[in-house]
Protein backbone atom coordinates (compact mmCIF):
# COMPACT_ATOMS: atom_id res chain seq x y z
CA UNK A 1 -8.76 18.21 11.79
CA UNK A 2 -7.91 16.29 8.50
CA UNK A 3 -4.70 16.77 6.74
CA UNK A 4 -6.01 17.79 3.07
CA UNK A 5 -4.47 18.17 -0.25
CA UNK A 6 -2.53 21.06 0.01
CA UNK A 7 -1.27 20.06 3.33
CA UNK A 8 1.52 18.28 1.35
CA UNK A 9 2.47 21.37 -0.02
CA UNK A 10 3.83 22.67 2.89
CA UNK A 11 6.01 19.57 3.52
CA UNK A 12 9.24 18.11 2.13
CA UNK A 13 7.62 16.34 -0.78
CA UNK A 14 8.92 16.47 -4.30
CA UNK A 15 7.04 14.83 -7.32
CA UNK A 16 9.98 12.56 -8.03
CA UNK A 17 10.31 12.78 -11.48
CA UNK A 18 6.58 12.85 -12.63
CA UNK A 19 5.48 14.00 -16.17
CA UNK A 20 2.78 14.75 -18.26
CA UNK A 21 3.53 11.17 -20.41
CA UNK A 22 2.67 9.28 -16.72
CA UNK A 23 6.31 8.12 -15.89
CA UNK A 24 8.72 8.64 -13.08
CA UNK A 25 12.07 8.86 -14.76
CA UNK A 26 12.35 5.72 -16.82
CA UNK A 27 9.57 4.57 -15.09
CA UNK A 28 5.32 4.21 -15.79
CA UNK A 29 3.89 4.65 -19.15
CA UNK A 30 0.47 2.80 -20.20
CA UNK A 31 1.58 -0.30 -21.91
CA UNK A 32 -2.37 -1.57 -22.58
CA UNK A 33 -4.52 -2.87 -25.14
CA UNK A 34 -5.96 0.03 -27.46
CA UNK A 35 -8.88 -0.04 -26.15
CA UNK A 36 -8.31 0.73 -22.69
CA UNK A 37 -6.46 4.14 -23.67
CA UNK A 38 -9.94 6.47 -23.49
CA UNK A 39 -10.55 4.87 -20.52
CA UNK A 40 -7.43 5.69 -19.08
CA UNK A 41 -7.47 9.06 -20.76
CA UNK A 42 -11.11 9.60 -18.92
CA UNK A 43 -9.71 8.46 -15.40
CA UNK A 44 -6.96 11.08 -15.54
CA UNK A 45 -8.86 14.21 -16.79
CA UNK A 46 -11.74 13.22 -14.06
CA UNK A 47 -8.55 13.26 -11.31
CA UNK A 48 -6.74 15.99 -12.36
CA UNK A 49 -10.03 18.51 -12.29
CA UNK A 50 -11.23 17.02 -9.18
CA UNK A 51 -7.78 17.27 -7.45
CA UNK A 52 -8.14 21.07 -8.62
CA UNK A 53 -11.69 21.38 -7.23
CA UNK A 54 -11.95 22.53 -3.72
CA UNK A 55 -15.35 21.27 -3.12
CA UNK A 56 -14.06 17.72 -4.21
CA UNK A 57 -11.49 17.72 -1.52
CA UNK A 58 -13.96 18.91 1.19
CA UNK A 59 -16.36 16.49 0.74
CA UNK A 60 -13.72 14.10 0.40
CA UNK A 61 -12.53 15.16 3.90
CA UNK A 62 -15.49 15.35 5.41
CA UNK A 63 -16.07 11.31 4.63
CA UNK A 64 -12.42 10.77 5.40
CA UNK A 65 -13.56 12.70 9.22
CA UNK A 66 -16.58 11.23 9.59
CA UNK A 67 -16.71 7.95 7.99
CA UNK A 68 -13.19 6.85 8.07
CA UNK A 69 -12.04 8.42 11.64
CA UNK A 70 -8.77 10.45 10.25
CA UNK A 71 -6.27 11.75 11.12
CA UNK A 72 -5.27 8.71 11.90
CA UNK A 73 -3.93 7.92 15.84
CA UNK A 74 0.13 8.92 15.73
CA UNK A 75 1.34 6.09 18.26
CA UNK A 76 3.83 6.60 20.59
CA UNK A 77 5.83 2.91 21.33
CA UNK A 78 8.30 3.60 24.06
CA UNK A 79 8.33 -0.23 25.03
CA UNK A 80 8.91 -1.51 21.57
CA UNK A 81 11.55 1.45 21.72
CA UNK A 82 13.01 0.03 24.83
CA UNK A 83 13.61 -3.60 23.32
CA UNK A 84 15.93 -2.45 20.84
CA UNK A 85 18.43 -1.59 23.55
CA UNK A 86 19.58 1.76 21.81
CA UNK A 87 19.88 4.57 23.87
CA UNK A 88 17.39 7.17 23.77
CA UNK A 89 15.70 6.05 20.90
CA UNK A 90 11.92 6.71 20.19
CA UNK A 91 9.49 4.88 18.11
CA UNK A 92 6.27 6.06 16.25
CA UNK A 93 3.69 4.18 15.29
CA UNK A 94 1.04 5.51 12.15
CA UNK A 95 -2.09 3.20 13.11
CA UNK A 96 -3.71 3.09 9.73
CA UNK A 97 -4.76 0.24 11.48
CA UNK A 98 -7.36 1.88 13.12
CA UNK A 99 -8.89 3.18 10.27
CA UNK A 100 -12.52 1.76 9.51
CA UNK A 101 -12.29 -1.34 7.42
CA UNK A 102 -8.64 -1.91 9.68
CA UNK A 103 -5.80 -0.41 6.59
CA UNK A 104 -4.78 2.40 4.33
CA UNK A 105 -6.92 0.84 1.82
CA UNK A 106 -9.79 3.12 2.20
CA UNK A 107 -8.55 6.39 1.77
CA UNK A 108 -7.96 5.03 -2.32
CA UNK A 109 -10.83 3.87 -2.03
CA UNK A 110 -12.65 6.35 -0.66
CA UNK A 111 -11.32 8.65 -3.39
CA UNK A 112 -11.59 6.77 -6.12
CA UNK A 113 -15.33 5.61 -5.42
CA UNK A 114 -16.40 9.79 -5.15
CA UNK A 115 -14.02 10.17 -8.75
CA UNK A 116 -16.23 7.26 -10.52
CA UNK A 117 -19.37 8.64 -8.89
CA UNK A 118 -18.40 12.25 -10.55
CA UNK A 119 -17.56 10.30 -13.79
CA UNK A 120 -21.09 9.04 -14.21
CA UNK A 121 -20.25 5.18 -13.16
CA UNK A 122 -22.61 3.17 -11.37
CA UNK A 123 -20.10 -0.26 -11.31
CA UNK A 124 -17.17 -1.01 -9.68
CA UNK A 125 -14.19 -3.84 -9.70
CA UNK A 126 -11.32 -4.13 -8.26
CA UNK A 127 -8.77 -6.44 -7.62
CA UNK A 128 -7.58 -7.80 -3.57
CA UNK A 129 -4.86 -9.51 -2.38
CA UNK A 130 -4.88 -9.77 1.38
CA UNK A 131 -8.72 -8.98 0.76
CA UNK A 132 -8.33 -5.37 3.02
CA UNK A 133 -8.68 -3.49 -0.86
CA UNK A 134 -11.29 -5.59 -1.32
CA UNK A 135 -13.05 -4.62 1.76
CA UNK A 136 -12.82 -0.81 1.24
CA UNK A 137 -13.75 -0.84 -2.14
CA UNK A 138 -16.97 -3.02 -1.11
CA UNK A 139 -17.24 -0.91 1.76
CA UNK A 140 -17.32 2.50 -0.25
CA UNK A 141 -19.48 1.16 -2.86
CA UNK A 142 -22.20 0.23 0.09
CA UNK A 143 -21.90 4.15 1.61
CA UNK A 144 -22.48 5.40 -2.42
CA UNK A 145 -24.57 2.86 -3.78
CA UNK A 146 -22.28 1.78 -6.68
CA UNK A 147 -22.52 -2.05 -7.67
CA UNK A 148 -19.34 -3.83 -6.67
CA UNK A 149 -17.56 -6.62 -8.05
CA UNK A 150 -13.38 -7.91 -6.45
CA UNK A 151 -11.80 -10.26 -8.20
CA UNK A 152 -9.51 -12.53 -5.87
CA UNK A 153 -7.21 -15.41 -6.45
CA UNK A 154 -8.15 -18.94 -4.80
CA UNK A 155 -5.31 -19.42 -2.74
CA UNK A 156 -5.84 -15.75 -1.19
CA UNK A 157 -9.52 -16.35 -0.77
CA UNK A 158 -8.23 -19.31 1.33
CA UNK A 159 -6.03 -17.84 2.92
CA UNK A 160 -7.82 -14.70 3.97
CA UNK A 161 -11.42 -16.61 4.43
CA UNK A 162 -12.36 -13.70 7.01
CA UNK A 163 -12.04 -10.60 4.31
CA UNK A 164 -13.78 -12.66 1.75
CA UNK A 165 -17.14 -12.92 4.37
CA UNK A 166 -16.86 -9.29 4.83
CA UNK A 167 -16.68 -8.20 0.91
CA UNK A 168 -19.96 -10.73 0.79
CA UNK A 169 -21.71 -8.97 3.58
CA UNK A 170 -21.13 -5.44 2.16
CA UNK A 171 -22.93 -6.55 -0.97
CA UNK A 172 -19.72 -6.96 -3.23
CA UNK A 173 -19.52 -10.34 -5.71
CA UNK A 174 -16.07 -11.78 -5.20
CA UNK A 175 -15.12 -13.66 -8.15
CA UNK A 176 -12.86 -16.35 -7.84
CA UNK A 177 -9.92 -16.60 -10.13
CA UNK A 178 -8.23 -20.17 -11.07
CA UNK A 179 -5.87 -18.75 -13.52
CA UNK A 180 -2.50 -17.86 -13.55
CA UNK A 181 -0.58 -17.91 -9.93
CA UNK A 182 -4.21 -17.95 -8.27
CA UNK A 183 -2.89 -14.84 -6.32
CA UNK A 184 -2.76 -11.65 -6.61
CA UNK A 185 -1.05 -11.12 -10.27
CA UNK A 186 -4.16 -13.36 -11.98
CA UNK A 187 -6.66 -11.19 -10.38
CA UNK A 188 -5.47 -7.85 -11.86
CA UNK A 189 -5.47 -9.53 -14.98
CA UNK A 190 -9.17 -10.93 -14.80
CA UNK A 191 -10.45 -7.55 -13.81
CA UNK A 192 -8.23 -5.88 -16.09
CA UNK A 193 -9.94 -8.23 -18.94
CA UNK A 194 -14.02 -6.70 -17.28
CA UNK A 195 -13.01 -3.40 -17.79
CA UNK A 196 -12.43 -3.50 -21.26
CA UNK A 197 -16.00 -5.24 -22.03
CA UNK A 198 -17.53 -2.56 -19.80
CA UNK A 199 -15.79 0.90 -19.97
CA UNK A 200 -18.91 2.59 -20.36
CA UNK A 201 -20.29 1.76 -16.97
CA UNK A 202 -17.21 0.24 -15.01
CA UNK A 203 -14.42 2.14 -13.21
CA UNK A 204 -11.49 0.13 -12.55
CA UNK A 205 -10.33 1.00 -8.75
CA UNK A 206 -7.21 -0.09 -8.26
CA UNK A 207 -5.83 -0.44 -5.03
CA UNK A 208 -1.60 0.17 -5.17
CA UNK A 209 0.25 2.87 -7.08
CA UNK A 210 1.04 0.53 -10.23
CA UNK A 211 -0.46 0.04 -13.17
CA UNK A 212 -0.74 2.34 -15.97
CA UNK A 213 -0.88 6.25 -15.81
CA UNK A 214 -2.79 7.71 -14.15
CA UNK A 215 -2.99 4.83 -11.16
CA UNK A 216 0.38 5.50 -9.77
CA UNK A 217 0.29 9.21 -9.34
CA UNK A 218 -3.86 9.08 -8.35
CA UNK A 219 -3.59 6.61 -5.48
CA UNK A 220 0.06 8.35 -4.06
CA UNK A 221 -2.15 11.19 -4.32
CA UNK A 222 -5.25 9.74 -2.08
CA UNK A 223 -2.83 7.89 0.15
CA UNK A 224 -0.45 10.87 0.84
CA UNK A 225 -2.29 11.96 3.57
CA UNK A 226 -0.88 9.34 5.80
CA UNK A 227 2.84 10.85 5.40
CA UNK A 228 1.49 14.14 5.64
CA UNK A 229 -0.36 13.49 8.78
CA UNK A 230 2.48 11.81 10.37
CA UNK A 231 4.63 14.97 9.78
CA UNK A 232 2.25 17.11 11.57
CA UNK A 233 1.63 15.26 14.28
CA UNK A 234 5.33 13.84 14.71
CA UNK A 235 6.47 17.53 14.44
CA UNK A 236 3.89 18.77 17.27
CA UNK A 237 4.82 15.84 19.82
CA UNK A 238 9.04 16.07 19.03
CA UNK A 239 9.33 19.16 17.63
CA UNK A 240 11.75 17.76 14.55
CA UNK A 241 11.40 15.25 11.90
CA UNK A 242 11.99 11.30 12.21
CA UNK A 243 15.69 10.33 11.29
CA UNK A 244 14.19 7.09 10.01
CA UNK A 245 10.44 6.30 8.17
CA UNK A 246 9.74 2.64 7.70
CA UNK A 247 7.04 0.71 5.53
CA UNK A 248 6.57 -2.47 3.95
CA UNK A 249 6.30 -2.84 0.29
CA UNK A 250 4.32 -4.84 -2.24
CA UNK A 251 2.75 -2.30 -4.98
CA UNK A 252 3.62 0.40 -2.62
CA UNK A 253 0.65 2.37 -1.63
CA UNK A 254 1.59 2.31 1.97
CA UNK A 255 4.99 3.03 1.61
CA UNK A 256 4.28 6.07 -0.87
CA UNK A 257 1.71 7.60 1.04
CA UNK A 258 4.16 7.68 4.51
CA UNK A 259 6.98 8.38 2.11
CA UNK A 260 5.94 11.58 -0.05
CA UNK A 261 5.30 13.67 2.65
CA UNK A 262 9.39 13.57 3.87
CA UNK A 263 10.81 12.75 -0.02
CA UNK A 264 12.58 16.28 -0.49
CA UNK A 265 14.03 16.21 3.16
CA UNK A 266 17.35 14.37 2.36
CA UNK A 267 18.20 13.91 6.01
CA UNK A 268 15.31 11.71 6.72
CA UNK A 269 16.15 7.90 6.04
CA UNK A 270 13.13 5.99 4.08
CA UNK A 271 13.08 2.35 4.51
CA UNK A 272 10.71 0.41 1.66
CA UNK A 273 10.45 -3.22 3.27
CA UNK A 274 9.77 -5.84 1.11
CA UNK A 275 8.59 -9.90 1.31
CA UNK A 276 11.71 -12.07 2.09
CA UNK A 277 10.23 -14.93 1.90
CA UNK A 278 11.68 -18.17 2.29
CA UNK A 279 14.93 -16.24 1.66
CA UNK A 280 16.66 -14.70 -1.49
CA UNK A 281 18.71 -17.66 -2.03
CA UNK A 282 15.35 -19.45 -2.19
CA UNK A 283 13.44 -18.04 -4.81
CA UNK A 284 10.65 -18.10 -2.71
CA UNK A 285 10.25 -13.91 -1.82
CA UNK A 286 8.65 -11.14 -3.02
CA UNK A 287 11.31 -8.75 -2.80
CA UNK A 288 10.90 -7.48 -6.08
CA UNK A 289 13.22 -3.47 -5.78
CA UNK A 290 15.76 -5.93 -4.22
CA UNK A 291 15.75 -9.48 -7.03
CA UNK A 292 13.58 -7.72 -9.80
CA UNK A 293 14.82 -5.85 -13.60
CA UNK A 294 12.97 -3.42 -15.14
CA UNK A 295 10.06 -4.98 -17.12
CA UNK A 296 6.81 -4.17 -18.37
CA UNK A 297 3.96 -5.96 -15.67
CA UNK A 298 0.26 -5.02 -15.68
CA UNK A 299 0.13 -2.10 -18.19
CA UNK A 300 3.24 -0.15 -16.58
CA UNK A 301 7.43 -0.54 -17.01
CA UNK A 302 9.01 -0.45 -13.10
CA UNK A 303 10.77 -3.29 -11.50
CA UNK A 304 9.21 -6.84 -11.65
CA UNK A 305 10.54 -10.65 -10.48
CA UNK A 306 10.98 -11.99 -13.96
CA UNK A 307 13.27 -14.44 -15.31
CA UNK A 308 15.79 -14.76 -18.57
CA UNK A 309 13.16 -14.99 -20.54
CA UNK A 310 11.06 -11.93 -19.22
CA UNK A 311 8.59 -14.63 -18.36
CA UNK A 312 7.15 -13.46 -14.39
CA UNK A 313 8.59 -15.07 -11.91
CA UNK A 314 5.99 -16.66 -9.01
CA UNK A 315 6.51 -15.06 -5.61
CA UNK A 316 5.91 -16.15 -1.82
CA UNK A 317 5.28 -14.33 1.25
CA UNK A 318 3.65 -15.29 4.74
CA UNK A 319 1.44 -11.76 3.96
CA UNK A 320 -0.60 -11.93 0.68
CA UNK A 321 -0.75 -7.99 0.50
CA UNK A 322 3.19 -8.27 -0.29
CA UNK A 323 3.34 -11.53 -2.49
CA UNK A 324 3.15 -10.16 -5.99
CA UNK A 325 5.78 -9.62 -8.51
CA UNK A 326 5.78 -5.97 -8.99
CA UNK A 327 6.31 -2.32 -7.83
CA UNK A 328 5.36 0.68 -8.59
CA UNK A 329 6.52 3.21 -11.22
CA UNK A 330 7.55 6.10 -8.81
CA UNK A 331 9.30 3.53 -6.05
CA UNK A 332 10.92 1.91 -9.02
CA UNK A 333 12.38 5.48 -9.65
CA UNK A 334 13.41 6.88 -6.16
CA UNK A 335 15.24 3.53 -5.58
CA UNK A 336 17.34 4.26 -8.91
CA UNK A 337 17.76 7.99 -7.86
CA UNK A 338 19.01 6.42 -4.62
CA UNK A 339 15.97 8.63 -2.37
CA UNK A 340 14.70 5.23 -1.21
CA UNK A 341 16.85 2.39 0.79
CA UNK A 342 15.24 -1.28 0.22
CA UNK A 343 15.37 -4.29 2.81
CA UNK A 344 14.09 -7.89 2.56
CA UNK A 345 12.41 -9.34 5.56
CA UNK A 346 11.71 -13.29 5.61
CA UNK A 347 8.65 -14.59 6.60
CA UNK A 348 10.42 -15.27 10.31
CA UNK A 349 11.38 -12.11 10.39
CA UNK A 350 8.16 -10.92 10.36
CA UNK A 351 6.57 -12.93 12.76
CA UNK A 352 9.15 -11.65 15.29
CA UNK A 353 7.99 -8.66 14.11
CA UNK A 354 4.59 -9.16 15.01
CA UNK A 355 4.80 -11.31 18.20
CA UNK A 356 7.50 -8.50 19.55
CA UNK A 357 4.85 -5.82 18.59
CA UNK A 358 1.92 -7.39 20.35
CA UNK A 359 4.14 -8.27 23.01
CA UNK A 360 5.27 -4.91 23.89
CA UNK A 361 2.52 -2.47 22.78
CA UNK A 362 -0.60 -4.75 23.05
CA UNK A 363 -0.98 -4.26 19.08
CA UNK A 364 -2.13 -7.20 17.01
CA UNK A 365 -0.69 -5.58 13.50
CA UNK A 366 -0.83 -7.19 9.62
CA UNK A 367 1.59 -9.45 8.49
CA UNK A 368 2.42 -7.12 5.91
CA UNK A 369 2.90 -4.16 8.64
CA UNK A 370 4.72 -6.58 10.41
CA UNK A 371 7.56 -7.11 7.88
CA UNK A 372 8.39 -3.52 8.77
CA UNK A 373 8.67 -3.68 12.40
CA UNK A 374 10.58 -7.23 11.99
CA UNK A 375 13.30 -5.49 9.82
CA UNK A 376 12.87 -2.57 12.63
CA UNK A 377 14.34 -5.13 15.14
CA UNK A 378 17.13 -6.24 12.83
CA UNK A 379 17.86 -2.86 12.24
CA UNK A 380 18.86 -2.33 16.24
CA UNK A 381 20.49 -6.17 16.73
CA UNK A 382 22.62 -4.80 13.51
CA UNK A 383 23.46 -1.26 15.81
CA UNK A 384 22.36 0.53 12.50
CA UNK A 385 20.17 2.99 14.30
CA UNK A 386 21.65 5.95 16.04
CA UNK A 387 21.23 7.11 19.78
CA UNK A 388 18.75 9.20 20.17
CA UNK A 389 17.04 8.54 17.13
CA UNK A 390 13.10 8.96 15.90
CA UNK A 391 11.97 6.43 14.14
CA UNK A 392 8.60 6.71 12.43
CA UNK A 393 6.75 3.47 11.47
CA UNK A 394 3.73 2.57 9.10
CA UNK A 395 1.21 0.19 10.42
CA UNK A 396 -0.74 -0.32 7.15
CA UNK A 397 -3.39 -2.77 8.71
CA UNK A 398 -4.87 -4.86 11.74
CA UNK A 399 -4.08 -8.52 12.05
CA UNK A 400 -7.64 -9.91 12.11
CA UNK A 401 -7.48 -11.34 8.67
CA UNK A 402 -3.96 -13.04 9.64
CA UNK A 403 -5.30 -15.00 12.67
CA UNK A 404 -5.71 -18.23 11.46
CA UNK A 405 -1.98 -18.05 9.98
CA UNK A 406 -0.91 -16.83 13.71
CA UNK A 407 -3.03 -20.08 15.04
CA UNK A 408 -1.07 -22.20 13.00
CA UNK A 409 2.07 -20.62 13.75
CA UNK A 410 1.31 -20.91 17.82
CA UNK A 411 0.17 -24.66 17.34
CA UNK A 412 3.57 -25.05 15.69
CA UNK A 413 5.88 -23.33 18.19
């Protein structure tokens, strides 16, 4: 069966701070140019009634079943449990990685493609990072004939050759951008710049739960269902809640979509994991709830790498879904509420991560996933995980984009 809408409902969730004026506390707002507002404005009203609308949500569900293969698989790890070396500890695994298209992406996507099909739009963009956005968003536009265009920095595009041949083969245009940082940051902005030339025709579908109102809220929304999944399922195997949920951060759609679900249950322990890097002391991270000030990035105000000058900062991380300067609105919020712990992993950290993983449970995960199971391990060599303890974990995505960075890593070793 698939976990729905309302399925949150019946879980520990709280809205953290939403309001009708799009901000989480201090956090959110629309800080765009004037004429992106009715577009905005357009985007909500379509969410909110199709969030009401129950035949919305079961053909939604019925894709998510049939196209997409959820519920997701609920993993049980007892030999990557065994190598921390903590008695009676038990580890969970939520293999979004086994999703079609290989991450979390698609359920957004998925969503958002059926909301812009209901708003009369017959052209997509969207911006990609790691290139596994990309991929869904190409991939839904093939299954409802929508015309597709990702925008995607050069250095990514090297980097993660693989995802761009897939977004090609689905029919999407990648666009390369030269701009900027060449990453991540510069290709929000050059899709950011289509949509206002083509509002009329063009929905915007952005991938992480930034950006202006209503993006944050509408993707926690689609992606929720991983969270709320992972309760059910965790609560039928153990028969209690996880004392620990862990996911790694870079806009935060993973991380909010396990985290919602278990938000209003104070006793659980949620664990946002963000890009180390090279290290703090470096400069050279991501880790923008941990280095960042509140700033205005990318039409919303949440926490951002900037510097003196408000100027924004470059990042670095070994996973190019985590290396970009920014955060959401609502994970901005629940970290200054204190709901949310952050942790930095360094790019070494997560390739222990991932070698331990595949290693132990024969599970070749992202490079962004991986920063969570790396700080996972530190966690135990730190004894700063109790006896007897369940530990639930996000796997956001599969590894087969990061391959040629693992050859290179094994040639090096």
């Amino acid at each position: 069966m698939v976990i729905g809408h309302t399925s949150a409902h019946a879980t520990g969730c709280y809205d953290a701070g939403h309001d009708d004026r799009g901000r989480f506390g201090a956090f959110g707002g629309r800080y765009v140019p004037e004429g992106l507002m009715a577009a905005l404005e357009e985007v909500e009203d379509a969410h909110r009634r199709a969030w009401a609308d129950p035949d919305f949500h079961r053909e939604l569900d019925e894709l998510l079943r049939d196209r997409v293969g959820r519920p997701t698989l609920l993993h049980s790890a007892p030999r990557l449990a065994q190598s921390l070396a903590i008695p009676g500890v038990r580890v969970f695994l939520k293999r979004e990685d086994m999703a079609h298209t290989g991450a979390h992406k698609i359920n957004n996507a998925l969503g958002q493609g059926l909301l812009a099909t209901r708003m009369g739009k017959t052209r997509i963009i969207a911006e990609t990072g790691a290139g596994q956005h990309g991929v869904a968003v190409a991939t839904v536009c093939a299954m409802l004939g929508l015309t597709c265009v990702v925008y995607m920095g050069v250095e990514d595009m090297a980097r993660q050759q693989s995802n761009v041949v897939r977004m090609r083969l689905l029919g999407a245009e990648v666009r390369a951008v030269r701009s900027g940082d060449r990453r991540l940051k510069s290709a929000v902005t050059e899709a950011v710049r289509d949509w206002v030339a083509h509002t009329e025709d063009t929905h915007f579908l952005f991938g992480t739960a930034a950006g202006p109102a209503p993006y944050p809220r509408m993707v926690r929304d689609h992606q929720s269902r991983i969270g709320a999944e992972s309760r059910t399922q965790l609560l039928a195997l153990t028969g209690r809640l996880p004392d620990d949920v862990i996911a790694c951060v870079g806009g935060g759609s993973n991380a909010l979509g396990m985290f919602h679900a278990f938000t209003g249950d104070p006793a659980v322990r949620l664990i946002g994991v963000e890009a180390g890097g090279r290290g703090l002391h470096t400069g050279e991270h991501a880790a923008t709830l941990s280095a960042g000030t509140p700033g205005e990035m990318d039409g919303s105000f949440s926490y951002v790498l900037q510097d003196g000058d408000g100027q924004i900062a470059r990042t670095h991380s070994i996973a190019a879904g985590l290396d970009y300067p920014g955060v959401g609105p609502e994970l901005s919020h629940l970290k200054d509420i204190g709901r949310i712990e952050h942790a930095v992993a360094t790019d070494a950290v997560a390739v222990h991560g991932l070698h331990t993983l595949c290693r132990t449970e024969g599970i070749i995960t992202a490079l962004e996933s991986a920063h969570a199971v790396g700080y996972l391990l530190e966690l135990a060599e730190h004894r700063q995980i109790a006896e007897d303890a369940v530990i639930l974990v996000c796997l956001s995505g599969r590894g087969d984009k990061d391959l040629a960075i693992a050859a290179g890593l094994l040639d090096a070793s």
